[in-house]
C-alpha atoms as a PDB file:
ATOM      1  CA  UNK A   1      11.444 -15.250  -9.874  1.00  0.00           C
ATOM      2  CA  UNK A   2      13.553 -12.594 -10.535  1.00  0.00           C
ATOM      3  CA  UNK A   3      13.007  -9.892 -13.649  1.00  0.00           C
ATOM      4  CA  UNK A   4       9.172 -11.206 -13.361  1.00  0.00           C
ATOM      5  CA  UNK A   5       6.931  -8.306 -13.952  1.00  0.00           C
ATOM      6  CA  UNK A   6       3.563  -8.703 -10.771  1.00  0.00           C
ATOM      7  CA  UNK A   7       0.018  -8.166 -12.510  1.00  0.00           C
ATOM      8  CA  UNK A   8      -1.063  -4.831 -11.622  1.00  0.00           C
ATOM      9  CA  UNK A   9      -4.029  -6.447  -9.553  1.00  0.00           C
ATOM     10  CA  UNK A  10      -1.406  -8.943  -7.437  1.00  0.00           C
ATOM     11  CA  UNK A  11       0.287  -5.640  -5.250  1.00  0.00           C
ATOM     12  CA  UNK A  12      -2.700  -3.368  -4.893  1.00  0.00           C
ATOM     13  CA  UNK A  13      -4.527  -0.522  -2.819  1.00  0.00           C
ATOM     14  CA  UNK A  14      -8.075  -0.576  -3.518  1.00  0.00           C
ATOM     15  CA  UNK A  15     -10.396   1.747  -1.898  1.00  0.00           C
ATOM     16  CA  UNK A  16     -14.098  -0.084  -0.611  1.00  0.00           C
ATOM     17  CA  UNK A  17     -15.296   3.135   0.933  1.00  0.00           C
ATOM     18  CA  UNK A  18     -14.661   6.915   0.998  1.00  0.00           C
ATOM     19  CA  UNK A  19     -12.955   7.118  -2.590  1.00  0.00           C
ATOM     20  CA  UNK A  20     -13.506   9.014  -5.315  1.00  0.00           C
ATOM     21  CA  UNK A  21     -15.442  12.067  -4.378  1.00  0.00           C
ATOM     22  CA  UNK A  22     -14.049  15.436  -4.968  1.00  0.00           C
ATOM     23  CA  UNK A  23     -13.487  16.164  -1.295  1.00  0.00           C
ATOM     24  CA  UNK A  24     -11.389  13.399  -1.021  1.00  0.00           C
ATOM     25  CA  UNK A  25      -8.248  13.774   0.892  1.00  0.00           C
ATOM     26  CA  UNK A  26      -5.232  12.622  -1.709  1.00  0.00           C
ATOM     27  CA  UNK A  27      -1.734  13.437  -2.044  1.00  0.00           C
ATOM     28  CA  UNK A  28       1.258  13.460  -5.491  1.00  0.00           C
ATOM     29  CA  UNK A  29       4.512  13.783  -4.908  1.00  0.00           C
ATOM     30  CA  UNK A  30       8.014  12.184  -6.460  1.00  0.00           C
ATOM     31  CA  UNK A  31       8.978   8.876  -4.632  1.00  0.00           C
ATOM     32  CA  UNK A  32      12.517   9.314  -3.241  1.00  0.00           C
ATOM     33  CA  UNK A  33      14.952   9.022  -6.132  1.00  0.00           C
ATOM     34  CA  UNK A  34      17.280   6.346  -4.421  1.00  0.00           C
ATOM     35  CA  UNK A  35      14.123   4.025  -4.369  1.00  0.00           C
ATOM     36  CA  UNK A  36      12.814   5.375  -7.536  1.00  0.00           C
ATOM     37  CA  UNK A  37      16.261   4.242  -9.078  1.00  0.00           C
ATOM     38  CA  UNK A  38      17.236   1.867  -6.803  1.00  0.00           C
ATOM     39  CA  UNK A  39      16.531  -1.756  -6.127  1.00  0.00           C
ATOM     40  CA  UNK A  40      13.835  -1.741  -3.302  1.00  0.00           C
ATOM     41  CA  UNK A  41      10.788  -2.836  -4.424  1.00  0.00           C
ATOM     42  CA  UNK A  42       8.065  -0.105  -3.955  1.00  0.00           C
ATOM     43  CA  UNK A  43       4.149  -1.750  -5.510  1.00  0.00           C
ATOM     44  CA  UNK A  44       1.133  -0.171  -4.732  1.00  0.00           C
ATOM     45  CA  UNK A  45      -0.441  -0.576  -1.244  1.00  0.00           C
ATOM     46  CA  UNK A  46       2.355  -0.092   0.741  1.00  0.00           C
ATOM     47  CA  UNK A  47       2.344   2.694   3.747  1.00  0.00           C
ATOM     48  CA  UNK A  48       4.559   5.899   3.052  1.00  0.00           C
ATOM     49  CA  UNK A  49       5.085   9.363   4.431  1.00  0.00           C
ATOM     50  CA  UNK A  50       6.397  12.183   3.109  1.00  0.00           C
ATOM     51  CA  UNK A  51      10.583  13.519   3.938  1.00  0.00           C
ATOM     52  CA  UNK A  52      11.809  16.767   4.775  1.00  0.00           C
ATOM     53  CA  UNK A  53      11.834  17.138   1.112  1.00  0.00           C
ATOM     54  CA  UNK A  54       8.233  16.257   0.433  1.00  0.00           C
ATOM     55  CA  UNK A  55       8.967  13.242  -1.086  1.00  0.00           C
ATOM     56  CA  UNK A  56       8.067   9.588  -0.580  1.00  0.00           C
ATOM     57  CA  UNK A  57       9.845   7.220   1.720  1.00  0.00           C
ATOM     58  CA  UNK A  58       8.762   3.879   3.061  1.00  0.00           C
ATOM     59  CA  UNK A  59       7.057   3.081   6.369  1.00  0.00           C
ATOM     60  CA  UNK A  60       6.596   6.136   8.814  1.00  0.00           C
ATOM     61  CA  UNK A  61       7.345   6.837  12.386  1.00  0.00           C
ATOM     62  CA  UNK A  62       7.228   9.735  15.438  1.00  0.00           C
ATOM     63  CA  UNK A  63       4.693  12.159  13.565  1.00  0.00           C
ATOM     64  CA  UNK A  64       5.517  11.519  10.193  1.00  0.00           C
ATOM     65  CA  UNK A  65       1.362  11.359   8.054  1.00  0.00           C
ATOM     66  CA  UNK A  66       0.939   7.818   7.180  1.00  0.00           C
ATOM     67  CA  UNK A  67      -0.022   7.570   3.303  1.00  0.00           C
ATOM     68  CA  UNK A  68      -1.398   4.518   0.999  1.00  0.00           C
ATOM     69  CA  UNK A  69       0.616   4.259  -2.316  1.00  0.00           C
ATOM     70  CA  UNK A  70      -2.256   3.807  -5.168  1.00  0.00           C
ATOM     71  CA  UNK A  71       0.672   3.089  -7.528  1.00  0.00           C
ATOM     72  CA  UNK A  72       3.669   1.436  -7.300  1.00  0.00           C
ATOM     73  CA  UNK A  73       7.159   2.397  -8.774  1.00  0.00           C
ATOM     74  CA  UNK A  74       7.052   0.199 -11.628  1.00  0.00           C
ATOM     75  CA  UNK A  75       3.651   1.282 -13.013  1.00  0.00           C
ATOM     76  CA  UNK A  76       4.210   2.876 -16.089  1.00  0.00           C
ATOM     77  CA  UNK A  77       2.681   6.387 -15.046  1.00  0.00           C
ATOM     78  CA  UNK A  78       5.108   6.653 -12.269  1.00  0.00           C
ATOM     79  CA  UNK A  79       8.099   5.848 -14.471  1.00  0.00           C
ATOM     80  CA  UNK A  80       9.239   4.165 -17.363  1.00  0.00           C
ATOM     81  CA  UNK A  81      12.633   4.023 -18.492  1.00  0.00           C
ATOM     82  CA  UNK A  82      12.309   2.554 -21.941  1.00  0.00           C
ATOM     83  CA  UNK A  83      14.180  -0.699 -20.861  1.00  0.00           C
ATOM     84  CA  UNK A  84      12.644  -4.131 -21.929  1.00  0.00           C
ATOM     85  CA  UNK A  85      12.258  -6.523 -18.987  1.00  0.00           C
ATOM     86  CA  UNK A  86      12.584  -8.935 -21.626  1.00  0.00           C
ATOM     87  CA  UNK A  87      16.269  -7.842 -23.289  1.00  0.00           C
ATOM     88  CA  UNK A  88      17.620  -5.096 -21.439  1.00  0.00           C
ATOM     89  CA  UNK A  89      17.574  -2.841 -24.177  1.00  0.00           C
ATOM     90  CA  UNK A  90      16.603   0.494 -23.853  1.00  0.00           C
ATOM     91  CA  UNK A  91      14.200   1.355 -27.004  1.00  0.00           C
ATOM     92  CA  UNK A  92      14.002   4.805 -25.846  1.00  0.00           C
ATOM     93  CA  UNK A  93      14.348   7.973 -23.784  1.00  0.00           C
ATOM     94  CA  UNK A  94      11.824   8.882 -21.748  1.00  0.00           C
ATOM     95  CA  UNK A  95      11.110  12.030 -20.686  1.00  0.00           C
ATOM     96  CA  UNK A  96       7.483  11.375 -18.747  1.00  0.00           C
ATOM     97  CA  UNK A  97       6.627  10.299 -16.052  1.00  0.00           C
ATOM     98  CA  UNK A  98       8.757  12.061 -13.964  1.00  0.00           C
ATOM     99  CA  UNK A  99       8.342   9.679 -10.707  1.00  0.00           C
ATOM    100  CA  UNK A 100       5.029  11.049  -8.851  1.00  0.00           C
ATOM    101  CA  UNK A 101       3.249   8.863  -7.258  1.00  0.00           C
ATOM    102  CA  UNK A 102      -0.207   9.639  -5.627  1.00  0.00           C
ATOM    103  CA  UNK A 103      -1.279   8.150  -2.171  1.00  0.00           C
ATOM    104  CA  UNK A 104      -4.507   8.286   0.156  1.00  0.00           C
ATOM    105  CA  UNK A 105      -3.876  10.304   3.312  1.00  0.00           C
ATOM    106  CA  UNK A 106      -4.760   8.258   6.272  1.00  0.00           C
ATOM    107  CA  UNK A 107      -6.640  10.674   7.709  1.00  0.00           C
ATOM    108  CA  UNK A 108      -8.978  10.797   4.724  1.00  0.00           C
ATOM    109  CA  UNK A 109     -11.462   8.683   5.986  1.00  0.00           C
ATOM    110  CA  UNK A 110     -11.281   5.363   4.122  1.00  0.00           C
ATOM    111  CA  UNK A 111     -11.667   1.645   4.464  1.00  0.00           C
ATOM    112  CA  UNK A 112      -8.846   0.105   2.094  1.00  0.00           C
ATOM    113  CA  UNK A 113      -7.948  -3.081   0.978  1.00  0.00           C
ATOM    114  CA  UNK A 114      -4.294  -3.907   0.593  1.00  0.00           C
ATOM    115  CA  UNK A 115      -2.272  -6.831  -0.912  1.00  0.00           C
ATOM    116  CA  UNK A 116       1.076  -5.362   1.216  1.00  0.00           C
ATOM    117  CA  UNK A 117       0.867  -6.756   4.779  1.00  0.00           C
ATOM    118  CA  UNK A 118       2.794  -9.627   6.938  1.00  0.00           C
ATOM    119  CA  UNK A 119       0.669 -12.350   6.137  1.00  0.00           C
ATOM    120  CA  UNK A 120       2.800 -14.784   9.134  1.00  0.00           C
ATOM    121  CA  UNK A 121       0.825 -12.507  11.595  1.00  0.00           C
ATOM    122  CA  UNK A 122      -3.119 -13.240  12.546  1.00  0.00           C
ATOM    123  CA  UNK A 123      -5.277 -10.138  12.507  1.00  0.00           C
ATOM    124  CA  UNK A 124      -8.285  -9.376  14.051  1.00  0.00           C
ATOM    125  CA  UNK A 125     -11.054  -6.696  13.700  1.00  0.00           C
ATOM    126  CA  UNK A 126     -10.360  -3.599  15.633  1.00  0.00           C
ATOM    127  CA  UNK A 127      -6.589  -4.576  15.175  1.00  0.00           C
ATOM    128  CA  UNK A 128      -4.338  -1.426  15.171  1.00  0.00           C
ATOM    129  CA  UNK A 129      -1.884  -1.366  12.553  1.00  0.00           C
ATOM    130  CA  UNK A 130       1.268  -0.275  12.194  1.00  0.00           C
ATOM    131  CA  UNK A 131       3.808  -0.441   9.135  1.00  0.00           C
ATOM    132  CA  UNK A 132       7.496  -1.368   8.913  1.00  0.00           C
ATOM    133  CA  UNK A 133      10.566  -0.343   7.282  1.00  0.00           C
ATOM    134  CA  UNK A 134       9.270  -1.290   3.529  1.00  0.00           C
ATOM    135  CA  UNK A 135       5.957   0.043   4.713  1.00  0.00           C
ATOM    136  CA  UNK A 136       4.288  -3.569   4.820  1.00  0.00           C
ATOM    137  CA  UNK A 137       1.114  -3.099   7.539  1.00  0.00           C
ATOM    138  CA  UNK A 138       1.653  -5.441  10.567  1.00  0.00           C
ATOM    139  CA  UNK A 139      -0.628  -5.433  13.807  1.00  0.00           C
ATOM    140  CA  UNK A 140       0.648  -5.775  17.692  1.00  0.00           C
ATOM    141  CA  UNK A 141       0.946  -1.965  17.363  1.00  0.00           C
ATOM    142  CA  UNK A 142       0.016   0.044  20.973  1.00  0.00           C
ATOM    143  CA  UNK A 143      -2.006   2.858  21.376  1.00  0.00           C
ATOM    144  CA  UNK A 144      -0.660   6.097  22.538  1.00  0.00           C
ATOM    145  CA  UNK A 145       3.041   4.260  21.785  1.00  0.00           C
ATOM    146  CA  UNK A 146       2.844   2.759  18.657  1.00  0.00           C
ATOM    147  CA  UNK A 147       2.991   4.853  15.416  1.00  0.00           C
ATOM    148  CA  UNK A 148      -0.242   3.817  14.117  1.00  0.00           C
ATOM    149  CA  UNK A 149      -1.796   3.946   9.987  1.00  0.00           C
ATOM    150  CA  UNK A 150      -4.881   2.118  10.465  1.00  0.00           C
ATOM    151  CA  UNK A 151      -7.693  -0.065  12.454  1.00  0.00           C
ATOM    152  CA  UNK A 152      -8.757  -3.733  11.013  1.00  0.00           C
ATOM    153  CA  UNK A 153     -12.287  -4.151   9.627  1.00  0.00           C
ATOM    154  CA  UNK A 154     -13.880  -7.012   8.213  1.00  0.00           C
ATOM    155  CA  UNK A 155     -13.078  -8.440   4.394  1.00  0.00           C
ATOM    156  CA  UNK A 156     -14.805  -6.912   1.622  1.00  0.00           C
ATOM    157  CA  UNK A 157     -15.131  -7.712  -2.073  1.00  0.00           C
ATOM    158  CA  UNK A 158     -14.787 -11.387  -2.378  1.00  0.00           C
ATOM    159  CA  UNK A 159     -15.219 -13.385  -4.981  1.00  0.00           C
ATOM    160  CA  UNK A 160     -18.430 -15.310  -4.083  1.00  0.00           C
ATOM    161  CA  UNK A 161     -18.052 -17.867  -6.950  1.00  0.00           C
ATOM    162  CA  UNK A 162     -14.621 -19.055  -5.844  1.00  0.00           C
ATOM    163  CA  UNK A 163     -15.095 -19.042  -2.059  1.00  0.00           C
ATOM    164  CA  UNK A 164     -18.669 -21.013  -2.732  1.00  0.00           C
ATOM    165  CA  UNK A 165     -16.929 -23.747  -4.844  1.00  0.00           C
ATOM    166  CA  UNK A 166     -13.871 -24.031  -2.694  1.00  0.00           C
ATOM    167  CA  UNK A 167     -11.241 -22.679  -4.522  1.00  0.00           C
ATOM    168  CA  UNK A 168     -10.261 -20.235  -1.900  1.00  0.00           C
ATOM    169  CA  UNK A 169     -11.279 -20.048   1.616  1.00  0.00           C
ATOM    170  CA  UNK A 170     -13.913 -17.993   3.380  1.00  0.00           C
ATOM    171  CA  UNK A 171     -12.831 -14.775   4.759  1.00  0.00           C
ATOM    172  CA  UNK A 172     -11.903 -14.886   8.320  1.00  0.00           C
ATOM    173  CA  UNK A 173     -11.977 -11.511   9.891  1.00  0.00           C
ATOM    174  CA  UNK A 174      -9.750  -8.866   7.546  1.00  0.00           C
ATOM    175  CA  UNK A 175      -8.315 -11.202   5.664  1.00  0.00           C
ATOM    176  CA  UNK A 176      -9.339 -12.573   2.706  1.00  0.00           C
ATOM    177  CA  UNK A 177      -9.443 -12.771  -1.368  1.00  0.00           C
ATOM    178  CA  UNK A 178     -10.571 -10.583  -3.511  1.00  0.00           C
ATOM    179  CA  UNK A 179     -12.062 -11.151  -6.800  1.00  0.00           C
ATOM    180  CA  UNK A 180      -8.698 -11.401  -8.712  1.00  0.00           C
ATOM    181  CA  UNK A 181      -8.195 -14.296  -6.154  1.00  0.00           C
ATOM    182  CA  UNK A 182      -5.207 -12.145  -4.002  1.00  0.00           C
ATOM    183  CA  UNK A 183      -5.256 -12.640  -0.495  1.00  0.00           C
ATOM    184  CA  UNK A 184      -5.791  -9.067   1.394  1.00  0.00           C
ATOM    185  CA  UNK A 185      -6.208  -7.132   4.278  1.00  0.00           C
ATOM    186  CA  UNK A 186      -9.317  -4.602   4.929  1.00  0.00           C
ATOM    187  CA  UNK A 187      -8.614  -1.568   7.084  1.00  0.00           C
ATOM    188  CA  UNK A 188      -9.722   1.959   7.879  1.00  0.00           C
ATOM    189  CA  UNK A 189      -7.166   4.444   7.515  1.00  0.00           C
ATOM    190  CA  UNK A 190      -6.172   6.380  10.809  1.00  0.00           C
ATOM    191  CA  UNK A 191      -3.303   7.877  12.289  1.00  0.00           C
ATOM    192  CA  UNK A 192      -2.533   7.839  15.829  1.00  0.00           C
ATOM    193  CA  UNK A 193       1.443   9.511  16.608  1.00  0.00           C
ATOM    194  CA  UNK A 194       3.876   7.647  18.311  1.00  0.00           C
ATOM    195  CA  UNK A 195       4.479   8.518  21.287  1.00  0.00           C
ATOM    196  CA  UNK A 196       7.541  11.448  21.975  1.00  0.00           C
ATOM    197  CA  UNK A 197      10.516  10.235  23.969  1.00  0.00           C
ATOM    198  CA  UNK A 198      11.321  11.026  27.611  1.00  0.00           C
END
C-alpha cells in the first residue's frame, strides 16, 4: 500500500545474544544521502557496509565489513523531515537527526533475528548467508567464494501462546515468528570475504 507507514516491530533487527554490553562491537555513521533522500526503502535489519566515504550503502561485497542496520531510514532518530505522511505538508524544519544510523558489526559476535530476508528461499541451520543488492540476507552462499554476513541458527523468541493455539506455525529451523507475530530469520553474525579475482 503505498504512503503506509510499517510498525516499527514489522522490519526489525533484534539482538537474542551478545547485545548490550559495553564491549560490544557497534558502529554510527550517515546512510548514503541518495538513499537517505531517495526512494529505496532502507528499514531496520537489512545488511550494509560502509563506502569509501564511511557511509552506509546496501548489501556488501569483495571485503567490504558486513553490518546489521538497528534502525531504518524512516525512524524518526535517523531523520525526520517534518512532512505528514498523512497531507504532505511540511509542519516544520528540522534540523536533527542528521541521518546516522547505527549498525552491529558482524564480527561482533551476535546471534540476530531479522525480519529482512528472501522468504521464497528454505533455510537451514548452519546455512551461510549472504545479502543482496538491498541488503536482504539470502542463503546458497559458498565458502571461500561467496561474500558471506552470517551462519543460520535455530529460531528464538517465539510467541508460545500463538504457536500453541495455532495461530502461527511452529518454528522450523531459523525461521519463525516472533512475539509481535513477524515471521524471521535467526543468525549469527560472521564475515567470511569473497573471494579476490584471478
Amino acid at each position: 500500500m503505498p504512503g503506509a507507514v510499517a510498525q516499527m516491530f514489522e522490519q526489525a533487527l533484534d539482538a537474542t545474544k551478545g547485545w548490550f554490553h559495553l564491549a560490544a562491537l557497534d558502529k554510527a555513521a550517515k546512510l548514503d544521502d541518495d538513499l537517505l533522500t531517495g526512494l529505496t526503502d532502507v528499514p531496520a535489519g537489512r545488511v550494509a557496509h560502509l563506502n569509501a566515504a564511511g557511509e552506509w550503502e546496501l548489501g556488501g561485497s569483495g571485503t567490504e565489513m558486513p553490518c546489521f542496520l538497528w534502525e531504518g531510514k524512516d525512524h524518526p532518530d535517523v531523520s525526520n523531515n517534518g512532512i505528514s505522511p498523512v497531507t504532505g505538508t511540511q509542519h516544520w524544519v528540522a534540523i536533527a537527526p542528521t541521518g546516522v544510523m547505527h549498525a552491529l558489526v558482524a564480527t561482533g559476535g551476535y546471534e540476530l533475528q531479522t525480519t529482512e530476508f528472501d522468504d521464497a528461499l528454505v533455510y537451514a541451520v548452519n546455512d551461510l548467508l549472504g545479502a543482496d543488492a538491498a541488503g536482504i540476507l539470502e542463503n546458497g552462499k559458498t565458502q571461500y567464494t561467496d561474500w558471506i554476513c552470517g551462519v543460520c541458527s535455530t529460531h528464538e523468541n517465539a510467541d508460545n501462546q500463538s504457536e500453541g493455539l495455532g495461530v502461527v506455525p511452529a518454528p522450523v529451523g531459523p525461521r519463525g515468528y516472533n512475539a509481535h507475530m513477524v515471521e524471521t530469520l535467526t543468525f549469527w553474525s560472521y564475515f567470511l570475504p569473497e573471494a579476490a579475482g584471478p
